[in-house]
Protein backbone atom coordinates (compact mmCIF):
# COMPACT_ATOMS: atom_id res chain seq x y z
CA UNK A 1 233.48 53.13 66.74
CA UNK A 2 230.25 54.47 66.27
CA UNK A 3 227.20 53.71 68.62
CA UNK A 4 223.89 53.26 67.92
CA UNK A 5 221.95 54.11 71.21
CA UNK A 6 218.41 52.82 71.74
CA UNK A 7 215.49 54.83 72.16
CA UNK A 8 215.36 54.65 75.49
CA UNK A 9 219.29 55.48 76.00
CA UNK A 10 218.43 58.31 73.13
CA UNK A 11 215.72 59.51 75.65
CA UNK A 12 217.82 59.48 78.71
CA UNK A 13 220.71 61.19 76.29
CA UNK A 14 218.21 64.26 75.46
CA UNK A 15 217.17 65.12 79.32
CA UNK A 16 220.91 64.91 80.49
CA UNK A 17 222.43 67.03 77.42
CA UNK A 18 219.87 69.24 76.89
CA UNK A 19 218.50 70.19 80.54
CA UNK A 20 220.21 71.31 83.83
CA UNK A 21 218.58 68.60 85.66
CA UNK A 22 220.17 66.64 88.16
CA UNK A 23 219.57 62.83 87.17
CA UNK A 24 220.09 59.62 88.57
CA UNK A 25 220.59 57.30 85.62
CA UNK A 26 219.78 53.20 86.88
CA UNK A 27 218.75 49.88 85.55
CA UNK A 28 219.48 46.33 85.76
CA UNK A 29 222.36 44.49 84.74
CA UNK A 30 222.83 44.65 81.06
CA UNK A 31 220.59 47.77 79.92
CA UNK A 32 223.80 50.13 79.29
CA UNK A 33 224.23 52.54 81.43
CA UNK A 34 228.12 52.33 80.94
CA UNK A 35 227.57 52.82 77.16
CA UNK A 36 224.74 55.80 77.34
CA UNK A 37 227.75 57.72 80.15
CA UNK A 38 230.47 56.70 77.62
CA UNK A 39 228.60 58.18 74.88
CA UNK A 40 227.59 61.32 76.57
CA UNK A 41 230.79 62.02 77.95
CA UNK A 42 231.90 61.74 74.32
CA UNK A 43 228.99 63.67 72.80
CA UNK A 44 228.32 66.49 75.08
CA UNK A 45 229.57 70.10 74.54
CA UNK A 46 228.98 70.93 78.47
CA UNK A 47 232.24 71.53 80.37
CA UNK A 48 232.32 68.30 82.77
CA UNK A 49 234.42 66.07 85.14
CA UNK A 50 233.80 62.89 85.76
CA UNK A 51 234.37 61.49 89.40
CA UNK A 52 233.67 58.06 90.82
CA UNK A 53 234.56 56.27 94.46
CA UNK A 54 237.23 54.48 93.91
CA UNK A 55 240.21 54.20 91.52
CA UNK A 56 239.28 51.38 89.64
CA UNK A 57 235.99 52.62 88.96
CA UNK A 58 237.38 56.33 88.13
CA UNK A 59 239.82 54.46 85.39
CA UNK A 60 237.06 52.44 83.80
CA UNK A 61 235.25 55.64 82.86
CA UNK A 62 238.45 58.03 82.39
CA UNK A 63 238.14 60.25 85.18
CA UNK A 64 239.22 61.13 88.66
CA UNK A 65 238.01 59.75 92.15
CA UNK A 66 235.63 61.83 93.99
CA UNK A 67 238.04 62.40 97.03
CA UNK A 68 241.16 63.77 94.67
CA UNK A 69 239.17 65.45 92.72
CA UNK A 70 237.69 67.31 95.31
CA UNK A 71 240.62 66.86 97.90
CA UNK A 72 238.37 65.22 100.46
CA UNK A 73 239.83 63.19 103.25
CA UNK A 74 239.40 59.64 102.88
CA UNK A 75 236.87 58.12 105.43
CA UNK A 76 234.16 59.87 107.96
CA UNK A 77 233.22 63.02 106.44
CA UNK A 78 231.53 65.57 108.68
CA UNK A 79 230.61 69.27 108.38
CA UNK A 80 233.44 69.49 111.03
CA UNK A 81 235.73 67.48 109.10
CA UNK A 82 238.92 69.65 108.15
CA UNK A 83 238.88 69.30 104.21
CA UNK A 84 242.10 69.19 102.21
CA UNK A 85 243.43 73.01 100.86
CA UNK A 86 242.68 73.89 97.67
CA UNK A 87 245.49 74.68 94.83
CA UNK A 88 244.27 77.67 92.64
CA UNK A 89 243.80 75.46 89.50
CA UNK A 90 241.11 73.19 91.57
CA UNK A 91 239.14 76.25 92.89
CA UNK A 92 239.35 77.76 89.12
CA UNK A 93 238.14 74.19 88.27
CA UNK A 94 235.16 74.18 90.06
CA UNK A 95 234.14 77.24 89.20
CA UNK A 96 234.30 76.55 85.31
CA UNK A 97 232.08 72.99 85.43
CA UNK A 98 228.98 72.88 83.71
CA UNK A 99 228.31 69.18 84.68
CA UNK A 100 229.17 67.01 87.42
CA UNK A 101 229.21 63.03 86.20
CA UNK A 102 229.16 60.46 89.28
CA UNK A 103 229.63 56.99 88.37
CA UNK A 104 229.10 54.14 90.16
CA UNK A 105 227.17 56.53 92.72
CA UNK A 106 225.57 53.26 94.57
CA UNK A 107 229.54 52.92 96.30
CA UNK A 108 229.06 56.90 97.66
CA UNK A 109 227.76 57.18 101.16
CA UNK A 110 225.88 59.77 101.87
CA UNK A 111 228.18 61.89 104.05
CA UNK A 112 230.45 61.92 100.89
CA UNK A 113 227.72 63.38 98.58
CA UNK A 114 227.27 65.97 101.47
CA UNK A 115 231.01 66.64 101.42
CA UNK A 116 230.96 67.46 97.44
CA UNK A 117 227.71 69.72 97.78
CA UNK A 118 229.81 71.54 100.66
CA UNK A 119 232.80 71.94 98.66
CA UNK A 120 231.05 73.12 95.45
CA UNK A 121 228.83 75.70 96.72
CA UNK A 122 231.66 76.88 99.20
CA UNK A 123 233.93 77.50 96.35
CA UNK A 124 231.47 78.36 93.73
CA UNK A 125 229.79 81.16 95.77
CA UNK A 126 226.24 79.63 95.52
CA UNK A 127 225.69 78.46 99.03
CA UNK A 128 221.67 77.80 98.67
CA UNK A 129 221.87 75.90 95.53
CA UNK A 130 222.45 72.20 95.73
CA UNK A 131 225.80 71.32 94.30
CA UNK A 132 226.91 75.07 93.71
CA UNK A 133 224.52 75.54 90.90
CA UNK A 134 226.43 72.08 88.88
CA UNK A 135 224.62 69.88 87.21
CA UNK A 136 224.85 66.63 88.99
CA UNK A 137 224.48 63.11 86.78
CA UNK A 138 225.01 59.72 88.34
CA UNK A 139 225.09 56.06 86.91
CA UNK A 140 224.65 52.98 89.09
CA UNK A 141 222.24 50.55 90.44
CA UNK A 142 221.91 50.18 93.65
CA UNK A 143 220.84 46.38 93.60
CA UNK A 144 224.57 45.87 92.80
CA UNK A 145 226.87 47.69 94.79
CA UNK A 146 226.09 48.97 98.34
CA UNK A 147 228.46 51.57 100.07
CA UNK A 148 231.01 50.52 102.61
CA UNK A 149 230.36 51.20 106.33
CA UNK A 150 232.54 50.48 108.90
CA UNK A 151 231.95 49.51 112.19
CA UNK A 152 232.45 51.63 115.43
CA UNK A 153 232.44 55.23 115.73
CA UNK A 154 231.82 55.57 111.91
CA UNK A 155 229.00 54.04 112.00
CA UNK A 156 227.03 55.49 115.06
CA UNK A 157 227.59 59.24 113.82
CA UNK A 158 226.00 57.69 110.62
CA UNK A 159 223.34 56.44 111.87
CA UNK A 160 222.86 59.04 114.08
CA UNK A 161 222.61 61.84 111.41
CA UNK A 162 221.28 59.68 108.51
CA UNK A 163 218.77 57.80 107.83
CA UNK A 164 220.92 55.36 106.08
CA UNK A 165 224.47 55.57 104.53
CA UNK A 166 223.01 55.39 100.97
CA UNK A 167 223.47 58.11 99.04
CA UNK A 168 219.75 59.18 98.19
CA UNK A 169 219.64 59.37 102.44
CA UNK A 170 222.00 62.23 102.08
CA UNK A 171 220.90 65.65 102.64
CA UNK A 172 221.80 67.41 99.35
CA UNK A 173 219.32 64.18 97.18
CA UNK A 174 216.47 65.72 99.55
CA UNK A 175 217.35 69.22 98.23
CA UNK A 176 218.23 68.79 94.89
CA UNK A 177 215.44 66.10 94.30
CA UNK A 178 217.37 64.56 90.76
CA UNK A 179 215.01 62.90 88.60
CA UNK A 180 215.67 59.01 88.59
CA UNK A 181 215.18 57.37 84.89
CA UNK A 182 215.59 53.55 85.02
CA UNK A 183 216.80 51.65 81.99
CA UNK A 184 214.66 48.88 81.27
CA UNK A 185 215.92 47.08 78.06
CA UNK A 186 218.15 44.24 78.97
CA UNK A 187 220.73 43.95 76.11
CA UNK A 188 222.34 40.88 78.28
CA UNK A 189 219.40 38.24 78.77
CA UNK A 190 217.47 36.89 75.60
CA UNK A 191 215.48 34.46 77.33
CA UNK A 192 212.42 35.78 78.79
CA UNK A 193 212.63 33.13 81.95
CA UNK A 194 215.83 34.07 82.65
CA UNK A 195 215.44 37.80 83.04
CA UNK A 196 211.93 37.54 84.58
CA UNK A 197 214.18 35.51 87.46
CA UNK A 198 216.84 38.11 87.33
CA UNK A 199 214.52 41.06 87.92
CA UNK A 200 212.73 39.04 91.13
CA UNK A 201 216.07 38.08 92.88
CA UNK A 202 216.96 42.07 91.89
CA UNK A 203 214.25 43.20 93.64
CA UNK A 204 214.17 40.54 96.48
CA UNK A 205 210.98 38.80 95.54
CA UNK A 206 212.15 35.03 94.14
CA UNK A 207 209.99 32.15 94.45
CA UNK A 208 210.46 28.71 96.06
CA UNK A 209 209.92 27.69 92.27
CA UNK A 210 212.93 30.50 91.01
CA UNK A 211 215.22 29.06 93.22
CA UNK A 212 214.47 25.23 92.31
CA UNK A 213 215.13 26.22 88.59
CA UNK A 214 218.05 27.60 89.59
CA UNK A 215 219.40 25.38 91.17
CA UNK A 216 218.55 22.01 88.85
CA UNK A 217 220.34 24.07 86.21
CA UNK A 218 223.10 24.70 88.12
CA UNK A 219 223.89 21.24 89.20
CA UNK A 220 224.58 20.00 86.00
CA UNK A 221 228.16 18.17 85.30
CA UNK A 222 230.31 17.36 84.26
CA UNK A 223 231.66 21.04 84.05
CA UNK A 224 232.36 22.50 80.55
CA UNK A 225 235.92 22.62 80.27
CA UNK A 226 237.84 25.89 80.29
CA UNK A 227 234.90 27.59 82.64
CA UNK A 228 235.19 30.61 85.08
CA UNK A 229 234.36 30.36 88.51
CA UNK A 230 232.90 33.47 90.03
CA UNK A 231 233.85 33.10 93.77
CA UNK A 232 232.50 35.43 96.55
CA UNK A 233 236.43 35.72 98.21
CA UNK A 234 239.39 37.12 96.66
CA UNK A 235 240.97 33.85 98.44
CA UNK A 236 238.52 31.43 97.16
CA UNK A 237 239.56 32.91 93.13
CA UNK A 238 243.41 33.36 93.92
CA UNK A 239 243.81 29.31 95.22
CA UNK A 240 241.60 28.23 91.98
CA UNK A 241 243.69 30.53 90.03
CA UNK A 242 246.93 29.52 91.53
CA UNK A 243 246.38 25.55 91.70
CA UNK A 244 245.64 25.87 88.54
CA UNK A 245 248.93 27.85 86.93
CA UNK A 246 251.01 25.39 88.76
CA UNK A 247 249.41 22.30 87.49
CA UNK A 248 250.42 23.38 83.98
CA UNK A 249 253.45 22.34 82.45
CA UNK A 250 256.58 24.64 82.28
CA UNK A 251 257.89 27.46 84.43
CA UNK A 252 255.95 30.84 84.69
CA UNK A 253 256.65 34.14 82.82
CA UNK A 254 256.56 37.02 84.56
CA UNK A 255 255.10 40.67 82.95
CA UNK A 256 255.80 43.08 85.42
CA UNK A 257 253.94 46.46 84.83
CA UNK A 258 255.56 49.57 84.35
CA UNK A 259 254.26 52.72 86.69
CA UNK A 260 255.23 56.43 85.88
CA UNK A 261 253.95 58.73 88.45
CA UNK A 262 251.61 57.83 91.73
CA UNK A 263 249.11 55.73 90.51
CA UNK A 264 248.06 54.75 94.02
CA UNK A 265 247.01 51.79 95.80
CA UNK A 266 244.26 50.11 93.21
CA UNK A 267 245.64 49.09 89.64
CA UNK A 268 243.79 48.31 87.04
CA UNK A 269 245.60 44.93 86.54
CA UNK A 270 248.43 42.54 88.14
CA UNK A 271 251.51 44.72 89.06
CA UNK A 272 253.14 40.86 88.11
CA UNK A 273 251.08 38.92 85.38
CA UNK A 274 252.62 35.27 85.33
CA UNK A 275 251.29 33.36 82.43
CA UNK A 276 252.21 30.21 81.06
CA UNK A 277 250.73 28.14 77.54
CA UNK A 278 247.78 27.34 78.51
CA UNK A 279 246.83 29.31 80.70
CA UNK A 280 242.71 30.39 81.11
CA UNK A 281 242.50 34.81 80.80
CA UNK A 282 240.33 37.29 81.01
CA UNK A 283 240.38 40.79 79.02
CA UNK A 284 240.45 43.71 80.79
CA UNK A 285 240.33 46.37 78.02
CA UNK A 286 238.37 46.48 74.99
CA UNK A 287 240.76 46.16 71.80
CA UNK A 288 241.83 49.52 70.79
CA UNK A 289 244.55 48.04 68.32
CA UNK A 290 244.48 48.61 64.38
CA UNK A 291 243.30 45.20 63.92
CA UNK A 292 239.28 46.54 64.83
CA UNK A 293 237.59 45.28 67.31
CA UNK A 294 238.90 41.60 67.91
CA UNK A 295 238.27 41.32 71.42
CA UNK A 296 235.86 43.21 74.13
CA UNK A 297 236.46 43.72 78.17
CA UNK A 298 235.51 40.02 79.60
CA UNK A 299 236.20 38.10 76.47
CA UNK A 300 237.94 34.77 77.49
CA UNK A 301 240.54 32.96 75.88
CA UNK A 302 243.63 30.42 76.66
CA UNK A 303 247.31 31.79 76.26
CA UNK A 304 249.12 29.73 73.71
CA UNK A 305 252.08 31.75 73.40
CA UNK A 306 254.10 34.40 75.65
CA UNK A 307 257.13 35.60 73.71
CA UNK A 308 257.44 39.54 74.51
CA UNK A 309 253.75 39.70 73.39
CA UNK A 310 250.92 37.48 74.53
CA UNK A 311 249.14 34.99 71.87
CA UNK A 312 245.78 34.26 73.07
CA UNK A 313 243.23 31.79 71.44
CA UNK A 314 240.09 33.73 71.63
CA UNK A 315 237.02 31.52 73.12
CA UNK A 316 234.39 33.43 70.60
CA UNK A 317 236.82 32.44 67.63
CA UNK A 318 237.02 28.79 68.01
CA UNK A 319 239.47 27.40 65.25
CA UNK A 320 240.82 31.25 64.43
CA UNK A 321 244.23 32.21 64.42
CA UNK A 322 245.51 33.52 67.70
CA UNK A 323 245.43 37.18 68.33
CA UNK A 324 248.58 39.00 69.59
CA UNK A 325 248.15 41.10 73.06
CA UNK A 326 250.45 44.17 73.46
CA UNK A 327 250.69 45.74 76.48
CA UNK A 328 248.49 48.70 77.37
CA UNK A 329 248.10 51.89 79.18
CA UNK A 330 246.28 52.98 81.77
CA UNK A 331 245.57 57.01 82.82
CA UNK A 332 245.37 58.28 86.21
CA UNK A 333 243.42 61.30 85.31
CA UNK A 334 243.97 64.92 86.91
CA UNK A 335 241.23 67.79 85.69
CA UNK A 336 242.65 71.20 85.40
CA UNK A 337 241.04 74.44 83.92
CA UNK A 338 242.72 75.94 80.76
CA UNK A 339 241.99 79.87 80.74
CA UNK A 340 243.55 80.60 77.45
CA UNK A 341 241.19 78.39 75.87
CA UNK A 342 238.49 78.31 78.58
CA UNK A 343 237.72 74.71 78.31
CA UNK A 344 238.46 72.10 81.19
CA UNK A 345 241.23 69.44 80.70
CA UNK A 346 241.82 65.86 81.61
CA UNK A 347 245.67 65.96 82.35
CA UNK A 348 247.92 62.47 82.96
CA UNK A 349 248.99 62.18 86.64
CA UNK A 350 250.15 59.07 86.03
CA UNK A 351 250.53 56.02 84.01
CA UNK A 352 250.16 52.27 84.29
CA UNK A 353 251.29 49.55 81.52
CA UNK A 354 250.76 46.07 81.75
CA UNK A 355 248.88 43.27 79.18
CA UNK A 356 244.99 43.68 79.66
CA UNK A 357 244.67 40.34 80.86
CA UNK A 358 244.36 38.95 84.52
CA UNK A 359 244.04 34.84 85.25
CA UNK A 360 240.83 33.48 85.08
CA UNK A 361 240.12 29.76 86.04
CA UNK A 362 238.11 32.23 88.95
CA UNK A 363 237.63 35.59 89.44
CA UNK A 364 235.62 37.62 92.67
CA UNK A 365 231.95 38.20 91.55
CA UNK A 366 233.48 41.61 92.87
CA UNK A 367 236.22 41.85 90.38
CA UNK A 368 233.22 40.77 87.35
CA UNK A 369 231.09 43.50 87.98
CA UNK A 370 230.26 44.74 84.00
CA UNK A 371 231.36 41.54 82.61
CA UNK A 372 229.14 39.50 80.38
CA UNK A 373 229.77 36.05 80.06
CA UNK A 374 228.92 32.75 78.41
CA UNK A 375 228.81 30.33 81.23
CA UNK A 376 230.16 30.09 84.53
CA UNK A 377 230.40 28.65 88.01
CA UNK A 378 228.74 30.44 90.76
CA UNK A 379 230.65 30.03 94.02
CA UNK A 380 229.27 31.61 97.20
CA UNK A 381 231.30 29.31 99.62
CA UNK A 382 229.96 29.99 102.83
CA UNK A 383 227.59 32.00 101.57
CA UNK A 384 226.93 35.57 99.86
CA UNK A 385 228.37 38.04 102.36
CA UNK A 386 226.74 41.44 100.89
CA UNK A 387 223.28 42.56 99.84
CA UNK A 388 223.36 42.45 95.73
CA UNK A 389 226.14 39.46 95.51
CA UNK A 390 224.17 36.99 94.18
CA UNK A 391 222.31 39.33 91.75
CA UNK A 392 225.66 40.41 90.49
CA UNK A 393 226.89 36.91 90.03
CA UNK A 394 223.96 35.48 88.00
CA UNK A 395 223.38 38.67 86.14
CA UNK A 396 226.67 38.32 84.43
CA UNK A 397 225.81 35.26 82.60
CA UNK A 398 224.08 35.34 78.83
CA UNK A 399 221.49 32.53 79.15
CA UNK A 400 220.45 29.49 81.81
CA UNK A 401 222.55 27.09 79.90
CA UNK A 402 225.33 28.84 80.64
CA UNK A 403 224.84 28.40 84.82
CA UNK A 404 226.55 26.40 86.79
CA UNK A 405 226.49 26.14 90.62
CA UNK A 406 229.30 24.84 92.79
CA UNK A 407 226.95 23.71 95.51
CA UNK A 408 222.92 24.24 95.86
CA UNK A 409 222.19 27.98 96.09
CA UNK A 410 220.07 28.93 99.45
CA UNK A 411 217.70 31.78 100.29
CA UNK A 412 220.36 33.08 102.41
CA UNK A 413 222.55 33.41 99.58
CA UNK A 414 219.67 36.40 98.33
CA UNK A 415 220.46 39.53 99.96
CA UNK A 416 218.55 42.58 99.18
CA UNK A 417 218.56 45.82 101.40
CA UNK A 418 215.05 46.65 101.66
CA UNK A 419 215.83 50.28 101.96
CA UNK A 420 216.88 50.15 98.55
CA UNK A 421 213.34 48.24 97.42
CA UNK A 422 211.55 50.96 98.85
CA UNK A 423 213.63 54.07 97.32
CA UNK A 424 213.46 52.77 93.89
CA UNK A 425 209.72 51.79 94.10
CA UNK A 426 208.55 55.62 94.86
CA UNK A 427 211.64 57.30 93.67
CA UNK A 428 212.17 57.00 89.84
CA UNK A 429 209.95 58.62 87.08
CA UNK A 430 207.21 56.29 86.32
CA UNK A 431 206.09 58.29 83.21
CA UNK A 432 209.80 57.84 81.66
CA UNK A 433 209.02 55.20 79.77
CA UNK A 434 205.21 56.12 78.80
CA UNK A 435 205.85 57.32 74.74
């Protein structure tokens, strides 16, 4: 399907295909980032690899995770760290990339995106140039998703080499200096009020007066029925989720997924789907079947049918006929280097089939990162537990009418790390967007 980029996505497009620059490609929820990388990645002619932190993330995008890729221990990674061998197809590999792509580069600490610099110029031969001479591209925002730091002995070397586990604290961002382009055009959020909220609680500056919209929105009821709750626990969405399964008539069927190879700890969906009529679903996949485009990732619906294939009553097709769900595959990707034809392949490690579709009375706020969404419940519980939670939670949602809240939001719930304020105030390219 063909995609129309915008001219600020065609801008971005031109400096990462056309120059050697290293780039750092941001924005707010909703300005499409993931379609400007999808449509690069598609696009370029460059010889590239495309890498993110964890396995979910890396199967999103069709590409590997940063530590297989570059067989780097998982964990604390030093310069003393002893880093996995090298098979002769991943040192040829290396050697033959042009470009580098890094997604969701928020979720790499900055001892990581040391560790790749190390490897590449080690086995590229380049040792003063900043990632062996590859061109380096990274999505993400870092209002979103911040890396994971453990406590204990992890930490203190980290803080006592770094200025901050972020990646742009890492030594090889101070060296390589990538130009930082933010997206600005928020394809999400029509309504003026509600972005101009959005992009304060982004950047940590709401006002007494955001939060009391907010929040005499959000405690409007009765709830719309057949509504997702975005909860900040996995346990908070699984007890919604399972309460209410077993409230609905009839006994459960059971979709187990079929693996071929090591897929690894994080699949892409349930390893056992049960679904009964009635049942409230979430896409996972965008339709790929011959029918077009009937369905997107985070399209909602309510199973009606499961009889070898899944019939599904699509929410954005009230009174249509019900669409039939086939299982689909997943690819664990492995890059290798083809000499004969000199061009770098994505070969299939492994392979993951299951129905696109995961329960969704609740899901984690987590788990609906990239989702966009009519209306929902926000559920912090206890409160938001991670700098960016609530921002990802409210972001997801089209317009204020869509908001509910399952109790009145605080200004605890608003996290922001301020380290992150400051980086992207004097860090991205303030004459980007001047035409």
């Amino acid at each position: 399907m063909s995609i129309t980029l915008t001219s600020e996505q065609g801008r971005v497009m031109d400096i990462i295909d056309s120059t050697r620059e290293h780039v750092f490609v941001t924005g707010r929820a909703g300005t499409g980032k993931s379609t400007l990388l999808q449509e690069f990645v598609k696009g370029t002619r460059k010889s590239l690899v495309i890498a993110a932190p964890t396995g979910v993330a890396a199967l999103a995008v069709g590409g590997q995770t940063i530590h297989s890729l570059f067989r780097i221990p998982v964990g604390l990674v030093t310069p003393q760290t002893k880093m996995y061998p090298l098979t002769d197809d991943a040192r040829t590999l290396m050697r033959k990339i042009d470009t580098l792509v890094i997604d969701e580069v928020s979720m790499v600490r900055c001892d990581l995106l040391d560790a790749i610099d190390r490897r590449l110029r080690a086995v590229r031969g380049r040792r003063t140039d900043p990632f062996g001479g590859v061109q380096v591209v990274m999505f993400g925002d870092p209002y979103q998703l911040p890396p994971v730091l453990k406590e204990g002995v992890e930490k203190q070397w980290l803080v006592d080499n770094y200025p901050s586990p972020w990646f742009f604290d890492s030594k090889v961002w101070a060296e390589a200096g990538p130009r930082v382009v933010e997206l600005t055009d928020v394809k999400r959020q029509d309504e003026a009020v509600f972005r101009d909220v959005l992009d304060r609680m982004r950047g940590g500056n709401m006002t007494s007066e955001d939060g009391a919209l907010l929040n005499e929105i959000g405690a409007r009821r009765p709830l719309p029925e057949e509504i997702i709750t975005l909860s900040a626990t996995n346990q908070t969405a699984n007890e919604i989720n399972a309460r209410a399964l077993a409230a609905l008539p009839g006994k459960a069927k059971i979709a187990k997924a079929n693996i071929d190879g090591d897929f690894g700890m994080q699949m892409p969906a349930e390893e056992q789907l049960e679904l009964k009529p009635g049942a409230r679903v979430m896409f996972l996949r965008n339709d790929s079947g011959m029918d077009g485009s009937r369905w997107v990732n985070g399209s909602m619906g309510t199973v009606v049918k499961v009889d070898g294939m899944v019939h599904v009553d699509l929410d954005d097709v009230p009174g249509g006929d019900p669409v039939e769900v086939k299982p689909v595959v997943w690819e664990k990707i492995q890059y290798t280097y083809d000499p004969d034809k000199n061009v770098v392949d994505a070969d299939v490690q492994a392979t993951f089939e299951q129905f696109p579709l995961r329960l969704a009375w609740a899901v984690t706020i987590h788990k609906s990162q990239g989702q966009t969404l009519d209306r929902a419940v926000l559920d912090f519980g206890r409160g938001a537990f991670a700098d960016g939670q609530a921002y990802v939670a409210f972001s997801r949602i089209r317009t204020l009418d869509g908001l509910y809240l399952s109790r009145t939001l605080r200004p605890t719930d608003i996290r922001v790390d301020q380290r992150v304020v400051s980086f992207m105030r004097t860090a991205k390219d303030n004459d980007f967007l001047i035409e």
